[in-house]
C-alpha atoms as a PDB file:
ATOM      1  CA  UNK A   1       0.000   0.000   0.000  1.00  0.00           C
ATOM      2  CA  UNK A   2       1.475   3.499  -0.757  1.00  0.00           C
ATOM      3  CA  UNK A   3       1.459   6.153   1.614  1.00  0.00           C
ATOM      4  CA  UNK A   4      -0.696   8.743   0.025  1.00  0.00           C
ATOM      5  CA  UNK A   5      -3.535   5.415   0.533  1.00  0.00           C
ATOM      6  CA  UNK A   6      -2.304   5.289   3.846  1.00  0.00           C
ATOM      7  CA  UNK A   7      -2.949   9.272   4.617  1.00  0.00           C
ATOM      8  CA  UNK A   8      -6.342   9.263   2.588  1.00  0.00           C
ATOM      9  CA  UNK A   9      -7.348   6.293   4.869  1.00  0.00           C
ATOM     10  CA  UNK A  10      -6.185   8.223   7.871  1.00  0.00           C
ATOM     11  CA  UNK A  11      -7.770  11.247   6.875  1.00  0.00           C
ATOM     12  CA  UNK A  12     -11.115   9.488   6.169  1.00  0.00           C
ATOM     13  CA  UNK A  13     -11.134   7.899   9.591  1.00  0.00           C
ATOM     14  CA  UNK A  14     -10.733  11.017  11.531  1.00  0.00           C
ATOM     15  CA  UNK A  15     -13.583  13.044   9.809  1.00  0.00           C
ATOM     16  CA  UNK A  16     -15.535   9.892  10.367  1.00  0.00           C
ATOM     17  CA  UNK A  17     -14.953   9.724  13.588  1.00  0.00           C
ATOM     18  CA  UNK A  18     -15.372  13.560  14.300  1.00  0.00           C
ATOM     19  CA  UNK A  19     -18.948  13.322  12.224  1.00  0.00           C
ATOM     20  CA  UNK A  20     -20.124  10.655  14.013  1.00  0.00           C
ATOM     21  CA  UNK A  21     -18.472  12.041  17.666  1.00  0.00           C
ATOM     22  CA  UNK A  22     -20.524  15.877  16.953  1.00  0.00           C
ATOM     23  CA  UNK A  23     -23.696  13.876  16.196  1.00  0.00           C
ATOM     24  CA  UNK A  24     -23.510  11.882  19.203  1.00  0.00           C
ATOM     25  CA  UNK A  25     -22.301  14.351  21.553  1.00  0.00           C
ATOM     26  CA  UNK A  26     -25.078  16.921  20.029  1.00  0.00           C
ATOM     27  CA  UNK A  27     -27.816  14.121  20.509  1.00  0.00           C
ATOM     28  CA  UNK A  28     -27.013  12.741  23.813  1.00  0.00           C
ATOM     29  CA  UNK A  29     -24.294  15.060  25.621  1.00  0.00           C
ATOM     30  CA  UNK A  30     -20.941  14.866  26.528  1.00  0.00           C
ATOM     31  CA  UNK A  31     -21.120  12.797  29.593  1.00  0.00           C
ATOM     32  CA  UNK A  32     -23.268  10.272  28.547  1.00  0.00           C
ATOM     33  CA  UNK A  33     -21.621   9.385  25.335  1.00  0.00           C
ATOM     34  CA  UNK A  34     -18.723   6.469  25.136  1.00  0.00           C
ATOM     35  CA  UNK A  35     -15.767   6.663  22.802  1.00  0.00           C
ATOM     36  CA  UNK A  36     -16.681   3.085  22.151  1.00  0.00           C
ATOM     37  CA  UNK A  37     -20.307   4.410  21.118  1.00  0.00           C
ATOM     38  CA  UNK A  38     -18.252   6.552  18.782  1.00  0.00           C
ATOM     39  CA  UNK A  39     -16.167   4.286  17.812  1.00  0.00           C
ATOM     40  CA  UNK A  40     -19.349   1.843  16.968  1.00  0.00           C
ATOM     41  CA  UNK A  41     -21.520   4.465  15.169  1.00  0.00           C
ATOM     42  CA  UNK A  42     -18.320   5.589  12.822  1.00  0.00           C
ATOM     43  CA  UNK A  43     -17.496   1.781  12.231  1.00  0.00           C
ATOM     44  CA  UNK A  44     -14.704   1.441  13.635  1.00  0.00           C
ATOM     45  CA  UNK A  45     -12.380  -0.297  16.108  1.00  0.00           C
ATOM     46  CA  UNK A  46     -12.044   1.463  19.440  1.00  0.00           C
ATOM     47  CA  UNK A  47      -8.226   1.335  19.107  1.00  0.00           C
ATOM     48  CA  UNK A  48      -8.496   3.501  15.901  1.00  0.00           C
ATOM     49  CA  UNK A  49     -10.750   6.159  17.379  1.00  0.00           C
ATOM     50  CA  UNK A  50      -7.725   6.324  20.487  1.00  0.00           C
ATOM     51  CA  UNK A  51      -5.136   6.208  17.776  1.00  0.00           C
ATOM     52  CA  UNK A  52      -6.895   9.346  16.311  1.00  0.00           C
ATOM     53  CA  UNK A  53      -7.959  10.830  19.877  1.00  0.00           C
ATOM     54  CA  UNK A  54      -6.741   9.448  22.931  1.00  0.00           C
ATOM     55  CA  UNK A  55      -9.525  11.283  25.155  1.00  0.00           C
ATOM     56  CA  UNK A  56     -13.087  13.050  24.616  1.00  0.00           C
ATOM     57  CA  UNK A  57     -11.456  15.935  25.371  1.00  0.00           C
ATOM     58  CA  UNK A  58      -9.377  15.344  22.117  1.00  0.00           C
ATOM     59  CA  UNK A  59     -12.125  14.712  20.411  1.00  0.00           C
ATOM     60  CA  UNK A  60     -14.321  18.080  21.229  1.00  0.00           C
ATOM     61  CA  UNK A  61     -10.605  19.669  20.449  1.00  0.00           C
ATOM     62  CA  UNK A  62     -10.570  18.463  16.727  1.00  0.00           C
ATOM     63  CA  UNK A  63     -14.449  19.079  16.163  1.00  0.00           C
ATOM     64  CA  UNK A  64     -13.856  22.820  17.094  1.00  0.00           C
ATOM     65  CA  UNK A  65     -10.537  22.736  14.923  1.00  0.00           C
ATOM     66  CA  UNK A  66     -12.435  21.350  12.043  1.00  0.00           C
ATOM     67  CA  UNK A  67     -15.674  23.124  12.047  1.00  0.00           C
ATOM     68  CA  UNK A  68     -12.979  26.724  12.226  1.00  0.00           C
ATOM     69  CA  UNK A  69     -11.164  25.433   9.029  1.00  0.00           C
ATOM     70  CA  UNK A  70     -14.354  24.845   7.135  1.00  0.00           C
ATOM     71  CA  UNK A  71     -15.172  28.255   8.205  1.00  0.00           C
ATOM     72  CA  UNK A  72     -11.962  30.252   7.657  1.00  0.00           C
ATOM     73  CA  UNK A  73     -12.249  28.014   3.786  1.00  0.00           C
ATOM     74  CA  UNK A  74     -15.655  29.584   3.359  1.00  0.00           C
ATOM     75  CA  UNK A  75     -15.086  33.066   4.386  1.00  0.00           C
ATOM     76  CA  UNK A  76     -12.150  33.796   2.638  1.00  0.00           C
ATOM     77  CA  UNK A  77     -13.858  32.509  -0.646  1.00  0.00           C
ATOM     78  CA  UNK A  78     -16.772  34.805  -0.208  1.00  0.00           C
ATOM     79  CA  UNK A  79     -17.807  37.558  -2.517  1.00  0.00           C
ATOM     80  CA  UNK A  80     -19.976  39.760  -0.007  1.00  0.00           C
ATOM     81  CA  UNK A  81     -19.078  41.743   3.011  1.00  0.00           C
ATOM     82  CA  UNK A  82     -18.055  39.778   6.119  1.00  0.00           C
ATOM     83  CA  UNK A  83     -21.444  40.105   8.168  1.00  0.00           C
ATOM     84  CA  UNK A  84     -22.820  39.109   5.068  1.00  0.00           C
ATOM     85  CA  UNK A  85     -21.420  36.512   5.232  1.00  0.00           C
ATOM     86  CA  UNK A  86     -21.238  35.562   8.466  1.00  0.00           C
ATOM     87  CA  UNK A  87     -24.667  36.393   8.161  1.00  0.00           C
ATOM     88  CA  UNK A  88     -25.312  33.733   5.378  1.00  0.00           C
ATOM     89  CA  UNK A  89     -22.989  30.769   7.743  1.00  0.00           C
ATOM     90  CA  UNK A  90     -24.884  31.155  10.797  1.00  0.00           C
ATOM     91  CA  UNK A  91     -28.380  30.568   8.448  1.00  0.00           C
ATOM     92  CA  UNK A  92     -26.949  27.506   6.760  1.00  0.00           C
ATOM     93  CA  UNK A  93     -25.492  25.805  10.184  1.00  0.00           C
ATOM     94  CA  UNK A  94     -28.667  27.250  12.313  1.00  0.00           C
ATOM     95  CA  UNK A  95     -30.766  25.359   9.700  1.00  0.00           C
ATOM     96  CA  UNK A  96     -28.782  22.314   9.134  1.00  0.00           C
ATOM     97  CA  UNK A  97     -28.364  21.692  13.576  1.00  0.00           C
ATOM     98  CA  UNK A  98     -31.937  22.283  13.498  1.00  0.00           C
ATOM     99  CA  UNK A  99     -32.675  19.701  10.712  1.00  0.00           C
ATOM    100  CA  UNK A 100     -31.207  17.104  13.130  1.00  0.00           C
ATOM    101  CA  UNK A 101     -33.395  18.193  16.037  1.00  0.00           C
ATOM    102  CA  UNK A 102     -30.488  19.492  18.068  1.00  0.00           C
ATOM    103  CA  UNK A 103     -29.645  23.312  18.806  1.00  0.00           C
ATOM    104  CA  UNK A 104     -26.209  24.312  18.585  1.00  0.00           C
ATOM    105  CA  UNK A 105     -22.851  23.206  20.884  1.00  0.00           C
ATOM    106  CA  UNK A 106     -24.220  23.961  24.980  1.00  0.00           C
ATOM    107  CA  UNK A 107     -22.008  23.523  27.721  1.00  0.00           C
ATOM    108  CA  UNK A 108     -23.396  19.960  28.496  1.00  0.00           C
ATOM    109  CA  UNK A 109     -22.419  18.819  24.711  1.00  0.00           C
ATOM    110  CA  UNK A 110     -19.338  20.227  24.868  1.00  0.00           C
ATOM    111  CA  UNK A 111     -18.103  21.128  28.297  1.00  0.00           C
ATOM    112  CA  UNK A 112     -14.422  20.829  28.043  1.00  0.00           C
ATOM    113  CA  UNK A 113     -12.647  23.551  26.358  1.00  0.00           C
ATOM    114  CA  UNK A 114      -9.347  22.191  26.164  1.00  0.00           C
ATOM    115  CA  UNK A 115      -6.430  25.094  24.691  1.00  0.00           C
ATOM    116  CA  UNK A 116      -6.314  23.486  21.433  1.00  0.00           C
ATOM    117  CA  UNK A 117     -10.644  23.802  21.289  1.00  0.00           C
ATOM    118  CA  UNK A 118     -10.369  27.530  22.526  1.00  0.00           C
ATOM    119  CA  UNK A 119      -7.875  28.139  20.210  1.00  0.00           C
ATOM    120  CA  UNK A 120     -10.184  27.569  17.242  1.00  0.00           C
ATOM    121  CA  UNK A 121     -12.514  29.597  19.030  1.00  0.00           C
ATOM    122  CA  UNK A 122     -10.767  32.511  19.095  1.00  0.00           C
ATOM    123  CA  UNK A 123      -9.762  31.682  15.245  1.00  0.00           C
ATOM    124  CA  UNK A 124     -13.525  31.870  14.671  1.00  0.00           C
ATOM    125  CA  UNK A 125     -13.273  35.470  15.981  1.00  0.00           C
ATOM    126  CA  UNK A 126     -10.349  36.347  14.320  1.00  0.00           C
ATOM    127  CA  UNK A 127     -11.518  35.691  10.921  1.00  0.00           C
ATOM    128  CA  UNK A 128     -14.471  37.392  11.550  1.00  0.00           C
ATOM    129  CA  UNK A 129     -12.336  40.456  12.604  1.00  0.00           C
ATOM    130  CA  UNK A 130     -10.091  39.958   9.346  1.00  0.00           C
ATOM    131  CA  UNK A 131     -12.782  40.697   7.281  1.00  0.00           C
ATOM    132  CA  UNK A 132     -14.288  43.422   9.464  1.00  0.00           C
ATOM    133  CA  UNK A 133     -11.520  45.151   8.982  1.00  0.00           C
ATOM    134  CA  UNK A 134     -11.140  45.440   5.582  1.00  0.00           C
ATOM    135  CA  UNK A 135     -14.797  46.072   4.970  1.00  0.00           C
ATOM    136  CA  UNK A 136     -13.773  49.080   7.045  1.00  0.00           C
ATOM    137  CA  UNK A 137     -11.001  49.724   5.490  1.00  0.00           C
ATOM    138  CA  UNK A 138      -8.568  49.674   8.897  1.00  0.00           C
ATOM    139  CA  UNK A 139      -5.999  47.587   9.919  1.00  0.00           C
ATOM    140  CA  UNK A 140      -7.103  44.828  12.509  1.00  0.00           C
ATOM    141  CA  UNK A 141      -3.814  44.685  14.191  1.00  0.00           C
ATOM    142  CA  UNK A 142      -3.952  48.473  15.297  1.00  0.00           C
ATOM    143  CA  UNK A 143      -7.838  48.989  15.687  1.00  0.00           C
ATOM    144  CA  UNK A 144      -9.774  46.731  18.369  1.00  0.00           C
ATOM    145  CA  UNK A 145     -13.154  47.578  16.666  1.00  0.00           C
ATOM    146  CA  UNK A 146     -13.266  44.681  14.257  1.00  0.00           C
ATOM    147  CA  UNK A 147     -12.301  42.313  16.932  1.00  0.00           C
ATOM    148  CA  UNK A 148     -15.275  43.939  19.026  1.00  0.00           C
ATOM    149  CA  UNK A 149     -18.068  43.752  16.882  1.00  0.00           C
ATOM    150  CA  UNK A 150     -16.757  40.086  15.842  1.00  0.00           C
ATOM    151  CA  UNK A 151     -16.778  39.318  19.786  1.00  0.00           C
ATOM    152  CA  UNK A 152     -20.011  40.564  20.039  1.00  0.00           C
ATOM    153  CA  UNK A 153     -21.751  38.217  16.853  1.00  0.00           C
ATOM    154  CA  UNK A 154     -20.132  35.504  17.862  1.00  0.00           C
ATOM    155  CA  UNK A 155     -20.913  35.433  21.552  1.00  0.00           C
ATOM    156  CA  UNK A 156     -24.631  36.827  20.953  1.00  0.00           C
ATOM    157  CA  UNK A 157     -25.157  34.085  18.452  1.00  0.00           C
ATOM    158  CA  UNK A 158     -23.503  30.980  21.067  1.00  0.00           C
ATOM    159  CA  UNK A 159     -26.037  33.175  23.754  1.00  0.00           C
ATOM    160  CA  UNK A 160     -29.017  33.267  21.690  1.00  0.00           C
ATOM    161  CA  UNK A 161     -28.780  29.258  20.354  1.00  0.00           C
ATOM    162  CA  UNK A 162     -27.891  28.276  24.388  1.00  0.00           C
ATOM    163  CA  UNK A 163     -31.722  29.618  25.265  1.00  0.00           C
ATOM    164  CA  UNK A 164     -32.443  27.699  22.732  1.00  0.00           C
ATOM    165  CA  UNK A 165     -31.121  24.086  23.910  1.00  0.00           C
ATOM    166  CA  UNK A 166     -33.823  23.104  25.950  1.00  0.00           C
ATOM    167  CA  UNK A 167     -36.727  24.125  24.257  1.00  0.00           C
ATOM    168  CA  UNK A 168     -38.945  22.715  21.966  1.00  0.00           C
ATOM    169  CA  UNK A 169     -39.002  25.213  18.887  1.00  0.00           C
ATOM    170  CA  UNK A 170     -39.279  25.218  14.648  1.00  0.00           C
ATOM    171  CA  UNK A 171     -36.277  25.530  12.580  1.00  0.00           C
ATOM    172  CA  UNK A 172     -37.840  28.737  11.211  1.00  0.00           C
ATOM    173  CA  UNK A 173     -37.951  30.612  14.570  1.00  0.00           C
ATOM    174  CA  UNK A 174     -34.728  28.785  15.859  1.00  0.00           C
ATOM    175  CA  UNK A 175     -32.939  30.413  12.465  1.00  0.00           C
ATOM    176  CA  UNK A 176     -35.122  33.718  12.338  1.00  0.00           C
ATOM    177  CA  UNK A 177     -33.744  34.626  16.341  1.00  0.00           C
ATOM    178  CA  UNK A 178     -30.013  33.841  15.610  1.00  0.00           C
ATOM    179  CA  UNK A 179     -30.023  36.145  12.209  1.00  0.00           C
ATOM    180  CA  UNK A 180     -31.585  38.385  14.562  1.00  0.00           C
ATOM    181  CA  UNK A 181     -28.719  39.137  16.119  1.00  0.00           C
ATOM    182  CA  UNK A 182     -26.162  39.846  12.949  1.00  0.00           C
ATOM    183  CA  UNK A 183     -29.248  41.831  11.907  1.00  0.00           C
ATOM    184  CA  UNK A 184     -29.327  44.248  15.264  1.00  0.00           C
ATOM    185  CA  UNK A 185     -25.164  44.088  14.795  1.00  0.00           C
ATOM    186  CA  UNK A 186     -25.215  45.377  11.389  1.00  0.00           C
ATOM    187  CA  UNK A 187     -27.917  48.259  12.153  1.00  0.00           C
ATOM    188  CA  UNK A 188     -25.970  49.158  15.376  1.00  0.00           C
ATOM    189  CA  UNK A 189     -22.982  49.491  13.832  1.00  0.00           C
ATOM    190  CA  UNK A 190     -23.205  49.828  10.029  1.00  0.00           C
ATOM    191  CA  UNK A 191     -22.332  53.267  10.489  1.00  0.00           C
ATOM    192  CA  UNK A 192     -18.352  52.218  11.161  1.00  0.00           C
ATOM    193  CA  UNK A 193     -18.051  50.316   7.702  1.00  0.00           C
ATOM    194  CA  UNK A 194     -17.810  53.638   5.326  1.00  0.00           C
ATOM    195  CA  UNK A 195     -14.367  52.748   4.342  1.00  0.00           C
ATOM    196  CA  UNK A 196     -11.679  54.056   6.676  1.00  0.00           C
ATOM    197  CA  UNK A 197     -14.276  54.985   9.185  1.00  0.00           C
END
Protein backbone atom coordinates (compact mmCIF):
# COMPACT_ATOMS: atom_id res chain seq x y z
CA UNK A 1 0.00 0.00 0.00
CA UNK A 2 1.48 3.50 -0.76
CA UNK A 3 1.46 6.15 1.61
CA UNK A 4 -0.70 8.74 0.02
CA UNK A 5 -3.53 5.42 0.53
CA UNK A 6 -2.30 5.29 3.85
CA UNK A 7 -2.95 9.27 4.62
CA UNK A 8 -6.34 9.26 2.59
CA UNK A 9 -7.35 6.29 4.87
CA UNK A 10 -6.18 8.22 7.87
CA UNK A 11 -7.77 11.25 6.87
CA UNK A 12 -11.12 9.49 6.17
CA UNK A 13 -11.13 7.90 9.59
CA UNK A 14 -10.73 11.02 11.53
CA UNK A 15 -13.58 13.04 9.81
CA UNK A 16 -15.54 9.89 10.37
CA UNK A 17 -14.95 9.72 13.59
CA UNK A 18 -15.37 13.56 14.30
CA UNK A 19 -18.95 13.32 12.22
CA UNK A 20 -20.12 10.66 14.01
CA UNK A 21 -18.47 12.04 17.67
CA UNK A 22 -20.52 15.88 16.95
CA UNK A 23 -23.70 13.88 16.20
CA UNK A 24 -23.51 11.88 19.20
CA UNK A 25 -22.30 14.35 21.55
CA UNK A 26 -25.08 16.92 20.03
CA UNK A 27 -27.82 14.12 20.51
CA UNK A 28 -27.01 12.74 23.81
CA UNK A 29 -24.29 15.06 25.62
CA UNK A 30 -20.94 14.87 26.53
CA UNK A 31 -21.12 12.80 29.59
CA UNK A 32 -23.27 10.27 28.55
CA UNK A 33 -21.62 9.38 25.33
CA UNK A 34 -18.72 6.47 25.14
CA UNK A 35 -15.77 6.66 22.80
CA UNK A 36 -16.68 3.08 22.15
CA UNK A 37 -20.31 4.41 21.12
CA UNK A 38 -18.25 6.55 18.78
CA UNK A 39 -16.17 4.29 17.81
CA UNK A 40 -19.35 1.84 16.97
CA UNK A 41 -21.52 4.47 15.17
CA UNK A 42 -18.32 5.59 12.82
CA UNK A 43 -17.50 1.78 12.23
CA UNK A 44 -14.70 1.44 13.64
CA UNK A 45 -12.38 -0.30 16.11
CA UNK A 46 -12.04 1.46 19.44
CA UNK A 47 -8.23 1.34 19.11
CA UNK A 48 -8.50 3.50 15.90
CA UNK A 49 -10.75 6.16 17.38
CA UNK A 50 -7.73 6.32 20.49
CA UNK A 51 -5.14 6.21 17.78
CA UNK A 52 -6.89 9.35 16.31
CA UNK A 53 -7.96 10.83 19.88
CA UNK A 54 -6.74 9.45 22.93
CA UNK A 55 -9.53 11.28 25.15
CA UNK A 56 -13.09 13.05 24.62
CA UNK A 57 -11.46 15.94 25.37
CA UNK A 58 -9.38 15.34 22.12
CA UNK A 59 -12.13 14.71 20.41
CA UNK A 60 -14.32 18.08 21.23
CA UNK A 61 -10.61 19.67 20.45
CA UNK A 62 -10.57 18.46 16.73
CA UNK A 63 -14.45 19.08 16.16
CA UNK A 64 -13.86 22.82 17.09
CA UNK A 65 -10.54 22.74 14.92
CA UNK A 66 -12.43 21.35 12.04
CA UNK A 67 -15.67 23.12 12.05
CA UNK A 68 -12.98 26.72 12.23
CA UNK A 69 -11.16 25.43 9.03
CA UNK A 70 -14.35 24.85 7.14
CA UNK A 71 -15.17 28.25 8.20
CA UNK A 72 -11.96 30.25 7.66
CA UNK A 73 -12.25 28.01 3.79
CA UNK A 74 -15.66 29.58 3.36
CA UNK A 75 -15.09 33.07 4.39
CA UNK A 76 -12.15 33.80 2.64
CA UNK A 77 -13.86 32.51 -0.65
CA UNK A 78 -16.77 34.81 -0.21
CA UNK A 79 -17.81 37.56 -2.52
CA UNK A 80 -19.98 39.76 -0.01
CA UNK A 81 -19.08 41.74 3.01
CA UNK A 82 -18.05 39.78 6.12
CA UNK A 83 -21.44 40.10 8.17
CA UNK A 84 -22.82 39.11 5.07
CA UNK A 85 -21.42 36.51 5.23
CA UNK A 86 -21.24 35.56 8.47
CA UNK A 87 -24.67 36.39 8.16
CA UNK A 88 -25.31 33.73 5.38
CA UNK A 89 -22.99 30.77 7.74
CA UNK A 90 -24.88 31.15 10.80
CA UNK A 91 -28.38 30.57 8.45
CA UNK A 92 -26.95 27.51 6.76
CA UNK A 93 -25.49 25.81 10.18
CA UNK A 94 -28.67 27.25 12.31
CA UNK A 95 -30.77 25.36 9.70
CA UNK A 96 -28.78 22.31 9.13
CA UNK A 97 -28.36 21.69 13.58
CA UNK A 98 -31.94 22.28 13.50
CA UNK A 99 -32.67 19.70 10.71
CA UNK A 100 -31.21 17.10 13.13
CA UNK A 101 -33.40 18.19 16.04
CA UNK A 102 -30.49 19.49 18.07
CA UNK A 103 -29.65 23.31 18.81
CA UNK A 104 -26.21 24.31 18.59
CA UNK A 105 -22.85 23.21 20.88
CA UNK A 106 -24.22 23.96 24.98
CA UNK A 107 -22.01 23.52 27.72
CA UNK A 108 -23.40 19.96 28.50
CA UNK A 109 -22.42 18.82 24.71
CA UNK A 110 -19.34 20.23 24.87
CA UNK A 111 -18.10 21.13 28.30
CA UNK A 112 -14.42 20.83 28.04
CA UNK A 113 -12.65 23.55 26.36
CA UNK A 114 -9.35 22.19 26.16
CA UNK A 115 -6.43 25.09 24.69
CA UNK A 116 -6.31 23.49 21.43
CA UNK A 117 -10.64 23.80 21.29
CA UNK A 118 -10.37 27.53 22.53
CA UNK A 119 -7.87 28.14 20.21
CA UNK A 120 -10.18 27.57 17.24
CA UNK A 121 -12.51 29.60 19.03
CA UNK A 122 -10.77 32.51 19.09
CA UNK A 123 -9.76 31.68 15.25
CA UNK A 124 -13.52 31.87 14.67
CA UNK A 125 -13.27 35.47 15.98
CA UNK A 126 -10.35 36.35 14.32
CA UNK A 127 -11.52 35.69 10.92
CA UNK A 128 -14.47 37.39 11.55
CA UNK A 129 -12.34 40.46 12.60
CA UNK A 130 -10.09 39.96 9.35
CA UNK A 131 -12.78 40.70 7.28
CA UNK A 132 -14.29 43.42 9.46
CA UNK A 133 -11.52 45.15 8.98
CA UNK A 134 -11.14 45.44 5.58
CA UNK A 135 -14.80 46.07 4.97
CA UNK A 136 -13.77 49.08 7.04
CA UNK A 137 -11.00 49.72 5.49
CA UNK A 138 -8.57 49.67 8.90
CA UNK A 139 -6.00 47.59 9.92
CA UNK A 140 -7.10 44.83 12.51
CA UNK A 141 -3.81 44.68 14.19
CA UNK A 142 -3.95 48.47 15.30
CA UNK A 143 -7.84 48.99 15.69
CA UNK A 144 -9.77 46.73 18.37
CA UNK A 145 -13.15 47.58 16.67
CA UNK A 146 -13.27 44.68 14.26
CA UNK A 147 -12.30 42.31 16.93
CA UNK A 148 -15.27 43.94 19.03
CA UNK A 149 -18.07 43.75 16.88
CA UNK A 150 -16.76 40.09 15.84
CA UNK A 151 -16.78 39.32 19.79
CA UNK A 152 -20.01 40.56 20.04
CA UNK A 153 -21.75 38.22 16.85
CA UNK A 154 -20.13 35.50 17.86
CA UNK A 155 -20.91 35.43 21.55
CA UNK A 156 -24.63 36.83 20.95
CA UNK A 157 -25.16 34.09 18.45
CA UNK A 158 -23.50 30.98 21.07
CA UNK A 159 -26.04 33.17 23.75
CA UNK A 160 -29.02 33.27 21.69
CA UNK A 161 -28.78 29.26 20.35
CA UNK A 162 -27.89 28.28 24.39
CA UNK A 163 -31.72 29.62 25.26
CA UNK A 164 -32.44 27.70 22.73
CA UNK A 165 -31.12 24.09 23.91
CA UNK A 166 -33.82 23.10 25.95
CA UNK A 167 -36.73 24.12 24.26
CA UNK A 168 -38.94 22.72 21.97
CA UNK A 169 -39.00 25.21 18.89
CA UNK A 170 -39.28 25.22 14.65
CA UNK A 171 -36.28 25.53 12.58
CA UNK A 172 -37.84 28.74 11.21
CA UNK A 173 -37.95 30.61 14.57
CA UNK A 174 -34.73 28.78 15.86
CA UNK A 175 -32.94 30.41 12.47
CA UNK A 176 -35.12 33.72 12.34
CA UNK A 177 -33.74 34.63 16.34
CA UNK A 178 -30.01 33.84 15.61
CA UNK A 179 -30.02 36.14 12.21
CA UNK A 180 -31.58 38.38 14.56
CA UNK A 181 -28.72 39.14 16.12
CA UNK A 182 -26.16 39.85 12.95
CA UNK A 183 -29.25 41.83 11.91
CA UNK A 184 -29.33 44.25 15.26
CA UNK A 185 -25.16 44.09 14.79
CA UNK A 186 -25.22 45.38 11.39
CA UNK A 187 -27.92 48.26 12.15
CA UNK A 188 -25.97 49.16 15.38
CA UNK A 189 -22.98 49.49 13.83
CA UNK A 190 -23.20 49.83 10.03
CA UNK A 191 -22.33 53.27 10.49
CA UNK A 192 -18.35 52.22 11.16
CA UNK A 193 -18.05 50.32 7.70
CA UNK A 194 -17.81 53.64 5.33
CA UNK A 195 -14.37 52.75 4.34
CA UNK A 196 -11.68 54.06 6.68
CA UNK A 197 -14.28 54.99 9.19
Amino acid sequence: MNSTTHRERRAASRENLLANARELFMKDGYDSTTQSAIAEKAGLHLQTLIRHFPTKADLVAGIWQESVAQFETYFLARDVDALSAWRAWVEINARRIAQHGYTMASSEQFPVLTPEAQDALSRYREIIAEGIAEDMGVDASSDIRPLLIACMLFSGNSHVAEGWRKRRFDEEAYVASLLEVVDAGQEMLGHLFSKGA
